[in-house]
N, C-alpha and C. Protein backbone atom coordinates (compact mmCIF):
# COMPACT_ATOMS: atom_id res chain seq x y z
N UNK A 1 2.52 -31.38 36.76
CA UNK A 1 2.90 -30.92 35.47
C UNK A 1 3.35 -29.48 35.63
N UNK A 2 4.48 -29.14 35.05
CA UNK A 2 4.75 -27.62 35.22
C UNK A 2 5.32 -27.37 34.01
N UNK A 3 4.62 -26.46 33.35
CA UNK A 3 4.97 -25.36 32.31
C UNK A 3 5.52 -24.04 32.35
N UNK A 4 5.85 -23.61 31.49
CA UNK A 4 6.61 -22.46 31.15
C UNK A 4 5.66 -21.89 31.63
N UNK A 5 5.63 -20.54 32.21
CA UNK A 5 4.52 -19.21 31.95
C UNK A 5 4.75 -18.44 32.94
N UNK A 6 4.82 -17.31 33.17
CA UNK A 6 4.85 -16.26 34.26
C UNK A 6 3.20 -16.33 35.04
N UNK A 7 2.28 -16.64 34.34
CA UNK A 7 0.97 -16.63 35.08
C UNK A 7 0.40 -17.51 33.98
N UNK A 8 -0.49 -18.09 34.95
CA UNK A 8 -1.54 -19.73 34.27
C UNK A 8 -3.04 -19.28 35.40
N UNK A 9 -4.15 -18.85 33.40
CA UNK A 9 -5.09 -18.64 34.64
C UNK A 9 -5.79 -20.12 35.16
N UNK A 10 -6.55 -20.37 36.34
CA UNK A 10 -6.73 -21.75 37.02
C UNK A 10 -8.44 -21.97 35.75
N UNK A 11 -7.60 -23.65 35.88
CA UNK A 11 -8.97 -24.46 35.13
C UNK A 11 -9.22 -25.54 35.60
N UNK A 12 -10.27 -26.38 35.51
CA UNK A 12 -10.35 -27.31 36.38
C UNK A 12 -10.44 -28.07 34.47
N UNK A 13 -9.64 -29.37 34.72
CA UNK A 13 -9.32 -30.35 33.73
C UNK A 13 -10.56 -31.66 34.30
N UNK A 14 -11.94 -31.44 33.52
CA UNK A 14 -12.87 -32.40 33.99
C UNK A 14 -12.38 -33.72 32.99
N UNK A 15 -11.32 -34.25 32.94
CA UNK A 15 -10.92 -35.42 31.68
C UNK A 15 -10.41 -36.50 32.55
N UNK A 16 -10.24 -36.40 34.20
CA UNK A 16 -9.87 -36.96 34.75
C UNK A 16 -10.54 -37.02 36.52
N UNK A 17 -10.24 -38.28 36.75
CA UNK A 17 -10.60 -37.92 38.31
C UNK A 17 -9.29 -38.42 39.47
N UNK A 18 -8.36 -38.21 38.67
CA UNK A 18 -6.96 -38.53 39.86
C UNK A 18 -6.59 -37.20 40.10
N UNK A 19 -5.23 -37.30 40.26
CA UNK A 19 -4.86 -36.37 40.72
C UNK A 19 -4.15 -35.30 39.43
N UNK A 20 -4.10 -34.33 39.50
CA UNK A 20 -3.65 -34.09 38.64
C UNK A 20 -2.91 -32.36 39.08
N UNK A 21 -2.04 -31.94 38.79
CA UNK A 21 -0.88 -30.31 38.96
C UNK A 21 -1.31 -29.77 37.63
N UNK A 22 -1.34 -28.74 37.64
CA UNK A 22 -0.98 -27.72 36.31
C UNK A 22 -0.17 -26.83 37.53
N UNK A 23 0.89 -26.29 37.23
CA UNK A 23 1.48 -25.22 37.46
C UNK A 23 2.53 -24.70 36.69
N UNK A 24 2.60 -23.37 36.64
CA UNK A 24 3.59 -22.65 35.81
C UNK A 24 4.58 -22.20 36.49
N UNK A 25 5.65 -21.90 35.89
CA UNK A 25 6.96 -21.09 36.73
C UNK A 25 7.47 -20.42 35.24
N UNK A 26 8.26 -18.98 35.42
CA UNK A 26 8.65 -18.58 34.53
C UNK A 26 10.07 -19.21 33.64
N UNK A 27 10.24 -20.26 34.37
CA UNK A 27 11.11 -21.37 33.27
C UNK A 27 11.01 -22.88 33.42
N UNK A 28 9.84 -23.16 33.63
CA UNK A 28 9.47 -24.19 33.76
C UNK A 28 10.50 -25.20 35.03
N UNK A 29 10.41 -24.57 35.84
CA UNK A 29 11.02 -24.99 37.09
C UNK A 29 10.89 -25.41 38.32
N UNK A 30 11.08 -26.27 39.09
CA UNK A 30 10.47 -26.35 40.53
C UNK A 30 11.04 -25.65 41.11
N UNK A 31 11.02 -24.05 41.40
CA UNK A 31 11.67 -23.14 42.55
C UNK A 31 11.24 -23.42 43.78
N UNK A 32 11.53 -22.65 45.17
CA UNK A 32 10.78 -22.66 46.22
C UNK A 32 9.24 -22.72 45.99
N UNK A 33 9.09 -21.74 45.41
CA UNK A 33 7.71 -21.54 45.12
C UNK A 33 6.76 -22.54 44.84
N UNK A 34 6.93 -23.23 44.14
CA UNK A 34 6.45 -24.39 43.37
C UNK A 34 6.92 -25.39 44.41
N UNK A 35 7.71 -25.50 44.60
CA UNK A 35 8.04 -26.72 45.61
C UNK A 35 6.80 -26.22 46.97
N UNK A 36 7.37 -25.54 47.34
CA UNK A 36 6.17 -24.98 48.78
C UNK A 36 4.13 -25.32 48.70
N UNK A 37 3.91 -24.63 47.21
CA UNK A 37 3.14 -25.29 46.64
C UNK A 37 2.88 -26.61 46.95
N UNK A 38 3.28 -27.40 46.50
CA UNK A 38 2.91 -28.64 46.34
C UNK A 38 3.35 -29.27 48.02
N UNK A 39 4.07 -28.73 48.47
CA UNK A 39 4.23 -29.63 49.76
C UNK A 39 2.83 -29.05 50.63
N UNK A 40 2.21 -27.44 50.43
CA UNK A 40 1.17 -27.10 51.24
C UNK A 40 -0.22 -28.07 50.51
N UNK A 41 -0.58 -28.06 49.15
CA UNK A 41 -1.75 -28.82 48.67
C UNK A 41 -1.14 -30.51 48.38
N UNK A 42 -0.66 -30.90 47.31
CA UNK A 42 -0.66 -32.48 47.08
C UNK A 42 -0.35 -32.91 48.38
N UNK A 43 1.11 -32.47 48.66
CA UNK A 43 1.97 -33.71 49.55
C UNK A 43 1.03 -33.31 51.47
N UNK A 44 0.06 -32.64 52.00
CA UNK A 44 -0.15 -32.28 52.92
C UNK A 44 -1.55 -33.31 52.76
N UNK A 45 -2.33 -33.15 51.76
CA UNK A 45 -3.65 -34.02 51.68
C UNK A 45 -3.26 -35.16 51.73
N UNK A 46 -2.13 -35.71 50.62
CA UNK A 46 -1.85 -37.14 51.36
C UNK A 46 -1.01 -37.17 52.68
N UNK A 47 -0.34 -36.69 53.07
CA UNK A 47 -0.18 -36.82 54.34
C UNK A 47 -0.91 -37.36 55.45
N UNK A 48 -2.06 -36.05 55.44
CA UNK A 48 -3.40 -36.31 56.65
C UNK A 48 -4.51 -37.57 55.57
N UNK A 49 -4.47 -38.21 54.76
CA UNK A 49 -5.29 -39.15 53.75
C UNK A 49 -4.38 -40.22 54.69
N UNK A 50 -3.13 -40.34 54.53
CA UNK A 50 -2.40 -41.76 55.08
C UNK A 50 -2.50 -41.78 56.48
N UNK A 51 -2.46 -40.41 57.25
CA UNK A 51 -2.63 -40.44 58.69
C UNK A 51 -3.46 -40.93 59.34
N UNK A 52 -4.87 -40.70 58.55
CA UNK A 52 -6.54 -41.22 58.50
C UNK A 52 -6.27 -43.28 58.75
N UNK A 53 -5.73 -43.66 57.60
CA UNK A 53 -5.35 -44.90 57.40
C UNK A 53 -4.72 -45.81 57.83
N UNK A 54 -3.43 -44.69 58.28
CA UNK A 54 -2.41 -45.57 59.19
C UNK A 54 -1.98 -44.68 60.25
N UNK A 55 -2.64 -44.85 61.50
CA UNK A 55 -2.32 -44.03 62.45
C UNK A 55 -1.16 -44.77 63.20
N UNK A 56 -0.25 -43.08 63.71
CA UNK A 56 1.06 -43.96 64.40
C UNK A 56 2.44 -44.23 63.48
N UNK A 57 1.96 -44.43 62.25
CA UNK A 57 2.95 -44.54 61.14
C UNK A 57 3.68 -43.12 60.67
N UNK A 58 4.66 -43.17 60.65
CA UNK A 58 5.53 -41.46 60.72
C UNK A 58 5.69 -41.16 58.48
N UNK A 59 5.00 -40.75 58.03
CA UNK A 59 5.69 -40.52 56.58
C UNK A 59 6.80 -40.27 56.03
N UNK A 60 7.29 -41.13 55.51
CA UNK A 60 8.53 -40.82 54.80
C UNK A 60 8.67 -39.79 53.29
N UNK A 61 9.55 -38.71 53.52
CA UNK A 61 9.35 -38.05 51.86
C UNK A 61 11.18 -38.65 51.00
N UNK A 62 10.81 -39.08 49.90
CA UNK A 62 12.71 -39.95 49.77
C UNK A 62 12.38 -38.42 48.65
N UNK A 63 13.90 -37.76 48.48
CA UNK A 63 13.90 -36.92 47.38
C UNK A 63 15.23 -36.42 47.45
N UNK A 64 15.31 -36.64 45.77
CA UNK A 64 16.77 -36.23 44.99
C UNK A 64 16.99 -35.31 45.53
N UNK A 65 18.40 -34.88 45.22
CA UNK A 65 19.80 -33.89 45.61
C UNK A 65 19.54 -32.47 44.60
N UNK A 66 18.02 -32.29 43.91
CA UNK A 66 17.56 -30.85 43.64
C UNK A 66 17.93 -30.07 44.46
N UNK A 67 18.53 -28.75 44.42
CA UNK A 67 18.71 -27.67 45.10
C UNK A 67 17.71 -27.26 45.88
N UNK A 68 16.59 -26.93 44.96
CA UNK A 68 15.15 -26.78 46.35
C UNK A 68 15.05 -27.58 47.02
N UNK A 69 15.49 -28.64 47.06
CA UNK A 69 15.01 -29.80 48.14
C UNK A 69 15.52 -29.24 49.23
N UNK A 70 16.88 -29.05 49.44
CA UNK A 70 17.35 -28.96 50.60
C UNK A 70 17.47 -27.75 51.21
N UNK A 71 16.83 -26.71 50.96
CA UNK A 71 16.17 -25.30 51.38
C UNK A 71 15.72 -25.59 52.64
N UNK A 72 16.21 -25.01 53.84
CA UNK A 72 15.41 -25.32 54.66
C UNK A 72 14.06 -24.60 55.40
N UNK A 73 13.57 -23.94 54.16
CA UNK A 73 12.22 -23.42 54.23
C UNK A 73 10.96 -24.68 53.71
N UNK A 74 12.21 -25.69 52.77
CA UNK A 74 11.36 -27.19 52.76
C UNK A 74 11.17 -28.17 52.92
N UNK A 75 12.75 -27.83 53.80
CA UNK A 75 12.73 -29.39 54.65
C UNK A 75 11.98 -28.98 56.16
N UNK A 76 11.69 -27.83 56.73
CA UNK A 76 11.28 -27.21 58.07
C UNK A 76 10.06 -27.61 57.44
N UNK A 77 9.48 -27.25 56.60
CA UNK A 77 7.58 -27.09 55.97
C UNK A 77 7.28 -28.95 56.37
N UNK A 78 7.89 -29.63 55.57
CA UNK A 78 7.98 -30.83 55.48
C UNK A 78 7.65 -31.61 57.09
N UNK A 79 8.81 -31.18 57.55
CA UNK A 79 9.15 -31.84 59.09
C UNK A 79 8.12 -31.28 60.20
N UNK A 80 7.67 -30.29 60.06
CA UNK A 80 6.49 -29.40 60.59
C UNK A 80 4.90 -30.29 60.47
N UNK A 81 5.04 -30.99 59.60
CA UNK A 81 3.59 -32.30 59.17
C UNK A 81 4.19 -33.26 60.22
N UNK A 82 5.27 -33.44 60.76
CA UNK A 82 5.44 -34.54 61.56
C UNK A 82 5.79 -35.88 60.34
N UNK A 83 6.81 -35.59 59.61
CA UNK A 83 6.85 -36.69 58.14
C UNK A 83 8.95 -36.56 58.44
N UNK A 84 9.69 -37.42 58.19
CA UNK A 84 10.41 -38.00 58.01
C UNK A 84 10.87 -37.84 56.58
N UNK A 85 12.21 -36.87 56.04
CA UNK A 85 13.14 -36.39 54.94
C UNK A 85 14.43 -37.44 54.56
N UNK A 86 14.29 -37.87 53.72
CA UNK A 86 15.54 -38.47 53.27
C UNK A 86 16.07 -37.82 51.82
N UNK A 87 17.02 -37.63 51.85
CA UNK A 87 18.15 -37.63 50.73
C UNK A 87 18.92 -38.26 50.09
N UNK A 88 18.51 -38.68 48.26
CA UNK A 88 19.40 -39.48 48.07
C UNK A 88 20.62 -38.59 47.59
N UNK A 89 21.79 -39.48 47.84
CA UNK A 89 22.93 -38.71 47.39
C UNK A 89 23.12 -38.37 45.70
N UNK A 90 23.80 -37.33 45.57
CA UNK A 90 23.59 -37.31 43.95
C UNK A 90 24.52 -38.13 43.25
N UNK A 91 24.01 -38.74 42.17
CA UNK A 91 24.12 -39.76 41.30
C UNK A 91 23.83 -41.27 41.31
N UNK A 92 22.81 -41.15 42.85
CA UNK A 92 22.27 -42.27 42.92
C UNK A 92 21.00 -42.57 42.98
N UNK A 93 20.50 -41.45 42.09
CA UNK A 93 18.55 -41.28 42.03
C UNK A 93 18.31 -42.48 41.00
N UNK A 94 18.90 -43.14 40.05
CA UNK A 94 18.53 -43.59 39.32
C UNK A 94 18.00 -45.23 40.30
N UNK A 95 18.82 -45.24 41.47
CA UNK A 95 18.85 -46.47 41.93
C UNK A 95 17.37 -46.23 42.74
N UNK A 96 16.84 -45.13 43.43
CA UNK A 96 15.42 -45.26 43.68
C UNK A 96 14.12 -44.73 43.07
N UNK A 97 14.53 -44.72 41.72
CA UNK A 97 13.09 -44.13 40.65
C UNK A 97 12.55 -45.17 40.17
N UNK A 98 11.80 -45.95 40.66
CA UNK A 98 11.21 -46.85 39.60
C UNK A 98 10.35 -45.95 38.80
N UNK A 99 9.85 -45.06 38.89
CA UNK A 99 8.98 -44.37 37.18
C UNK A 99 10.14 -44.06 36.26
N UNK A 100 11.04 -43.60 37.07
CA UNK A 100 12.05 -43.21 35.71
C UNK A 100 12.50 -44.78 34.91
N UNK A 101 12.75 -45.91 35.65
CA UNK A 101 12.79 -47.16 35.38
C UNK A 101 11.80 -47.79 34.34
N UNK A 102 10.45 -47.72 34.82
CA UNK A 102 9.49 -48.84 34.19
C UNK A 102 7.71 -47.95 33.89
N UNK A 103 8.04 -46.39 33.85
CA UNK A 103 7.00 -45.66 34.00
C UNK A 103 7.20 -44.93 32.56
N UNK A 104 8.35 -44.11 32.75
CA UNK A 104 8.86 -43.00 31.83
C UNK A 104 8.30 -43.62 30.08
N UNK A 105 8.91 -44.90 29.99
CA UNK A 105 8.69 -45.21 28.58
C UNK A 105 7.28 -44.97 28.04
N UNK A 106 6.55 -46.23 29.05
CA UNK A 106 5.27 -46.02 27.69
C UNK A 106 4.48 -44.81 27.95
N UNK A 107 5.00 -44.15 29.03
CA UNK A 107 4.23 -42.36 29.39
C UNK A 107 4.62 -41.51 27.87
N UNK A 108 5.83 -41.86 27.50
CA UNK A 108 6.23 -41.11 26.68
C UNK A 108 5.63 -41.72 25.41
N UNK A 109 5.84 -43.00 24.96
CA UNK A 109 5.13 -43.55 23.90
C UNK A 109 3.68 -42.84 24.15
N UNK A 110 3.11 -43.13 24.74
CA UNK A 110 1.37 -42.38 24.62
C UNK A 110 1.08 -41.19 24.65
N UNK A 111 2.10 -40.85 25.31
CA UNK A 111 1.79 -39.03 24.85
C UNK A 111 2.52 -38.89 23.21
N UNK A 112 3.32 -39.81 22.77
CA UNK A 112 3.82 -39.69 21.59
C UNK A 112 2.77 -39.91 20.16
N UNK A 113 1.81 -41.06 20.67
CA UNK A 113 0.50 -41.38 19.79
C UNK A 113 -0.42 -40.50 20.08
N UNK A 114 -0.43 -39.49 21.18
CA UNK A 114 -1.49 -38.41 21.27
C UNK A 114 -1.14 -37.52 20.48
N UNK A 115 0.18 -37.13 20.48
CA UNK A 115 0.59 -35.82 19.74
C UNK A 115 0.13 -36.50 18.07
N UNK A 116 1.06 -37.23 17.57
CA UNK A 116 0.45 -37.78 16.17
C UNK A 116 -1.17 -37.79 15.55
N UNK A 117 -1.93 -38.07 16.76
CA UNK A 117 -3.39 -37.80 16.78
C UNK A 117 -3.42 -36.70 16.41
N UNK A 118 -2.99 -35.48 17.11
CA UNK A 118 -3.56 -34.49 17.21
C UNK A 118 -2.80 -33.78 15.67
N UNK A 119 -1.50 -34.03 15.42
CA UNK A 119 -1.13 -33.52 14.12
C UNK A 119 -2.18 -33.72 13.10
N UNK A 120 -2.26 -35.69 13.12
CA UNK A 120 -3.38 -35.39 11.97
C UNK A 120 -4.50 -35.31 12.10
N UNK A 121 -4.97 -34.49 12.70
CA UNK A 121 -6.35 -33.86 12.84
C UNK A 121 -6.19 -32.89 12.16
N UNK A 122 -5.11 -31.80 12.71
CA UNK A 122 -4.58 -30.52 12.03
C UNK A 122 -4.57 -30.34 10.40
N UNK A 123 -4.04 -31.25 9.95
CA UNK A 123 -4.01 -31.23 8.56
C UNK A 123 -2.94 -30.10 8.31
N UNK A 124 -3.46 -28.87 7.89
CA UNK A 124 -2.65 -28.06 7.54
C UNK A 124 -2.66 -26.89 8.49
N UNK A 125 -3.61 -27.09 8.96
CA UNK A 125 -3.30 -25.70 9.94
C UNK A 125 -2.45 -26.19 11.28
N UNK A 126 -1.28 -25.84 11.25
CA UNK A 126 -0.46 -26.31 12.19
C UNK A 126 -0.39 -25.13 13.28
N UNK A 127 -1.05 -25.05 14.22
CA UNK A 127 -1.37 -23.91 14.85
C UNK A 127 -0.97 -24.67 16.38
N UNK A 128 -0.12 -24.13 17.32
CA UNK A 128 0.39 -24.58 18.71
C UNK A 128 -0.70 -25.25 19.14
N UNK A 129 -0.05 -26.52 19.98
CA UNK A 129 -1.65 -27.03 20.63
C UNK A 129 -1.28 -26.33 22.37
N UNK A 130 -2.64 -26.33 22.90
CA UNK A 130 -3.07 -24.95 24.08
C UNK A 130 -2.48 -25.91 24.97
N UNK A 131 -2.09 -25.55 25.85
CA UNK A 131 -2.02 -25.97 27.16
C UNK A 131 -2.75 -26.99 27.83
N UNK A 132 -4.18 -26.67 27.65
CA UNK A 132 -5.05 -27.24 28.21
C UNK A 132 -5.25 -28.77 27.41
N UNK A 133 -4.49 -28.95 25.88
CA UNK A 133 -4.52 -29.64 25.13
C UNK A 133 -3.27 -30.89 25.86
N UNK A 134 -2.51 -30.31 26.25
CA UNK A 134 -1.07 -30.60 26.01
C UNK A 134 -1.20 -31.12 27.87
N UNK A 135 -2.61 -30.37 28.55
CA UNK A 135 -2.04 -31.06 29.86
C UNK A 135 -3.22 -32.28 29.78
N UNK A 136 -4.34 -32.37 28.55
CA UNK A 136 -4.90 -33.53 28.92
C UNK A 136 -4.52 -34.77 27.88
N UNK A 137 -3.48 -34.27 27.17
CA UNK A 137 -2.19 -35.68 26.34
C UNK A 137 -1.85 -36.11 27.58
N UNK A 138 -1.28 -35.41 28.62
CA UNK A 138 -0.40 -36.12 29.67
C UNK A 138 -1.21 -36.74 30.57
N UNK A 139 -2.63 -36.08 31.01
CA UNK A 139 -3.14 -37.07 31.98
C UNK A 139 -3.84 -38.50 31.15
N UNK A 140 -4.15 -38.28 30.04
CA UNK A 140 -4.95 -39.15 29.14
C UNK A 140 -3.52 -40.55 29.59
N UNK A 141 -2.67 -39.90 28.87
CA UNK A 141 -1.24 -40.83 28.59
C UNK A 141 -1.12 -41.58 30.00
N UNK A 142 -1.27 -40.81 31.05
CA UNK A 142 -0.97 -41.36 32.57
C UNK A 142 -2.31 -42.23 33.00
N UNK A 143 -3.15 -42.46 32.43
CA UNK A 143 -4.50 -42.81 32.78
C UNK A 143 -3.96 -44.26 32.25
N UNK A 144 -3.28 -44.24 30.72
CA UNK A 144 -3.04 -45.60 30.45
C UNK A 144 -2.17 -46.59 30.69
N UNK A 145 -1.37 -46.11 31.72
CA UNK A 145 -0.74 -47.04 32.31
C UNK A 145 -1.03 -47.81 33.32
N UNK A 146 -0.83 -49.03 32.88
CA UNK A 146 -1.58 -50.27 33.54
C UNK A 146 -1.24 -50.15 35.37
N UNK A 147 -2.13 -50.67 35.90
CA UNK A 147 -1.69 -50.65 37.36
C UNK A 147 -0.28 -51.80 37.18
N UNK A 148 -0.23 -53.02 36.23
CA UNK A 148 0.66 -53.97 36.36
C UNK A 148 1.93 -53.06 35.99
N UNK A 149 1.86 -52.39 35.00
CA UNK A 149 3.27 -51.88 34.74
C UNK A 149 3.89 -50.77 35.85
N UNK A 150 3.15 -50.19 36.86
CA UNK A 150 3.27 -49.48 38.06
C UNK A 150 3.87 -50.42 39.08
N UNK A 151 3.55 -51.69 39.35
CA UNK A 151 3.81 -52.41 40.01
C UNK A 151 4.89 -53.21 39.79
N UNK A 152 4.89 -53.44 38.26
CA UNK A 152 6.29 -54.01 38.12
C UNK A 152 7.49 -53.27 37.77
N UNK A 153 7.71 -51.82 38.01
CA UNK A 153 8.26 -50.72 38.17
C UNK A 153 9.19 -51.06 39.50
N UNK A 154 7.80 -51.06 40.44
CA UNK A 154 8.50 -51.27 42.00
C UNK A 154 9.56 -52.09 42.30
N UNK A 155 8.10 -53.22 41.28
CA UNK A 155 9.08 -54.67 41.97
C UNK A 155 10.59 -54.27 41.20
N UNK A 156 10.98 -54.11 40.04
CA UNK A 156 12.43 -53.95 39.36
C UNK A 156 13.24 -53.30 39.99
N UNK A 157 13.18 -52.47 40.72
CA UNK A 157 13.78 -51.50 41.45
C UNK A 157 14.36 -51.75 43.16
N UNK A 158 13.31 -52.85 43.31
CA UNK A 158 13.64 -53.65 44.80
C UNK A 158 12.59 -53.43 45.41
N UNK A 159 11.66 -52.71 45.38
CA UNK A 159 10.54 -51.89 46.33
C UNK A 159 9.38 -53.35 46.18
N UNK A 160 9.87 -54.38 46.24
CA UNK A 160 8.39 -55.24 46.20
C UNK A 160 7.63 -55.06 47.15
N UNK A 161 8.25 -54.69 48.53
CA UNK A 161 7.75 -54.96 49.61
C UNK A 161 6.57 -53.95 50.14
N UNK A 162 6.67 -53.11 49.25
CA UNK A 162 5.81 -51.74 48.79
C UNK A 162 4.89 -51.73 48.23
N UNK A 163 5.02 -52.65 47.52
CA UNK A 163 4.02 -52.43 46.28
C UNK A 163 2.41 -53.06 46.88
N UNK A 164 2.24 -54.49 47.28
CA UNK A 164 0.95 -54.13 48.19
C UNK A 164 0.27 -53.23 48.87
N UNK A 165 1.13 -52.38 49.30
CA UNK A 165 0.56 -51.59 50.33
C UNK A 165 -0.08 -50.25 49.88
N UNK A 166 1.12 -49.41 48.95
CA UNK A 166 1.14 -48.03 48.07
C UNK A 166 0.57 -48.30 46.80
N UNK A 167 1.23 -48.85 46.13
CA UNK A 167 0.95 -49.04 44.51
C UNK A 167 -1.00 -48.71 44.27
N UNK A 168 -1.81 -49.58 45.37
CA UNK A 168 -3.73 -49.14 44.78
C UNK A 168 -3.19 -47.70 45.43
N UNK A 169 -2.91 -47.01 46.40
CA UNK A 169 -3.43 -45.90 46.35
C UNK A 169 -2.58 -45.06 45.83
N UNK A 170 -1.79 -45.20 45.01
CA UNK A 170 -1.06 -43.94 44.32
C UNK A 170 -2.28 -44.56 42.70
N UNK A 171 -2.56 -45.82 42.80
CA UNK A 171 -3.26 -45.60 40.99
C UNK A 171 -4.52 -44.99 41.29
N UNK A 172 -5.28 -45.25 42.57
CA UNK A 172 -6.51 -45.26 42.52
C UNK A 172 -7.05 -43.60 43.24
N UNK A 173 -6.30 -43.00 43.32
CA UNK A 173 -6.57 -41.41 44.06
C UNK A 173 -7.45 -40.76 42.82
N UNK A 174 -8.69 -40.25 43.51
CA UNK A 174 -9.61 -39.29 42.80
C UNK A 174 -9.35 -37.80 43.87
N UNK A 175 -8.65 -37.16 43.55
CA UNK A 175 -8.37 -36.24 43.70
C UNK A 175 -7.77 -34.59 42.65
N UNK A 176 -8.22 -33.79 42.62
CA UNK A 176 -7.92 -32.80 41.54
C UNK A 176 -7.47 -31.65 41.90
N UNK A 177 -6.10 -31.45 42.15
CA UNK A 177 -5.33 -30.26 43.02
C UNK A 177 -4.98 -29.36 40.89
N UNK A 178 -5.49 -27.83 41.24
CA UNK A 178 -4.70 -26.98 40.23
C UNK A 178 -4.31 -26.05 41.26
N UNK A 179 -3.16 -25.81 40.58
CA UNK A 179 -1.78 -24.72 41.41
C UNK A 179 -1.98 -23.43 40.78
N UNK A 180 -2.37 -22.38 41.27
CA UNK A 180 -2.11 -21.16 40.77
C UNK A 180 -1.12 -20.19 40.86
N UNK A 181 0.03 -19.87 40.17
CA UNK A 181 1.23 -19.02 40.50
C UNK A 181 1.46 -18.03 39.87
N UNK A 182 1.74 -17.01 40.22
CA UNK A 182 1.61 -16.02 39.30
C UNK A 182 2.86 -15.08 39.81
N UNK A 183 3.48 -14.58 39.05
CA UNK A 183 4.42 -13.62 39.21
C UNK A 183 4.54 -12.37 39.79
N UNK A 184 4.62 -12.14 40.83
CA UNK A 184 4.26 -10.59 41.20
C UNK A 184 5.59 -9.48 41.10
């Protein structure tokens, strides 16, 4: 999850036991920074988590034609784990997203019935909801998606052959990474 903010002080979100990002950037952006981030904590724990599991097996990272991607302060970081970079070409991400496919919707429907919750609670005092509000709509919302609708994401997209293998451990990770960034 990444929000707006020049500095986010760190909280631990006890509402969940997967995985879960808070990080800020001053425009809500994946810069180097944020990218580096996440390739040194999320993408490095699973790395050495799958290495544990499947020894011998080289990791693949597949990722869009974002400008940070192809920095080679993150494709070197990356390739440095001993993991395997692919690029899809641009305008053909849609053909390997199954979340953007069969994820995105009801993520958005449920964070859409959270927000409504939370209006009418408000009543009249319509006062910003906090951050901390707004990042546990999104994990709440991500909690309710069925492992079947994760899976039949894959399968729509072509990835059946995947989905045994990845699909329990991308639903089933108890893990709790917060990102701290701050502007200097």
């Amino acid at each position: 999850m990444l929000l707006e903010r020049r500095c986010v002080q760190l909280f631990l979100l006890r509402s969940t036991s997967r995985v879960t990002f808070y990080c800020c950037q001053k425009n809500a952006w994946c810069d180097e920074k944020v990218m580096i981030h996440w390739i040194d904590t999320a993408f490095k724990a699973w790395v050495q988590m799958r290495r544990a599991q499947y020894p011998g097996v080289t990791p693949l990272l597949v990722m869009d034609a974002h400008t940070v991607h192809f920095l080679r302060s993150v494709v070197n970081r990356i390739e440095n784990m001993g993991c395997d970079v692919l690029f899809i070409p641009a305008g053909c991400t849609y053909l390997c997203q199954p979340v953007d496919v069969g994820m995105n919707r009801p993520l958005k429907r449920e964070l859409k019935l959270q927000w409504e919750a939370w209006m009418e609670e408000q009543g009249t005092d319509l006062t910003p909801p906090s951050r901390e509000h707004i990042a546990n709509w999104v994990i709440h919302s991500y909690h309710n998606i069925t492992k079947e609708t994760v899976q039949n994401a894959w399968k729509k997209k072509g990835f059946s052959w995947c989905v045994s293998v990845f699909i329990d451990d991308v639903y089933d990770m108890n893990v709790i990474i917060i990102i701290k960034i701050c502007k200097s």
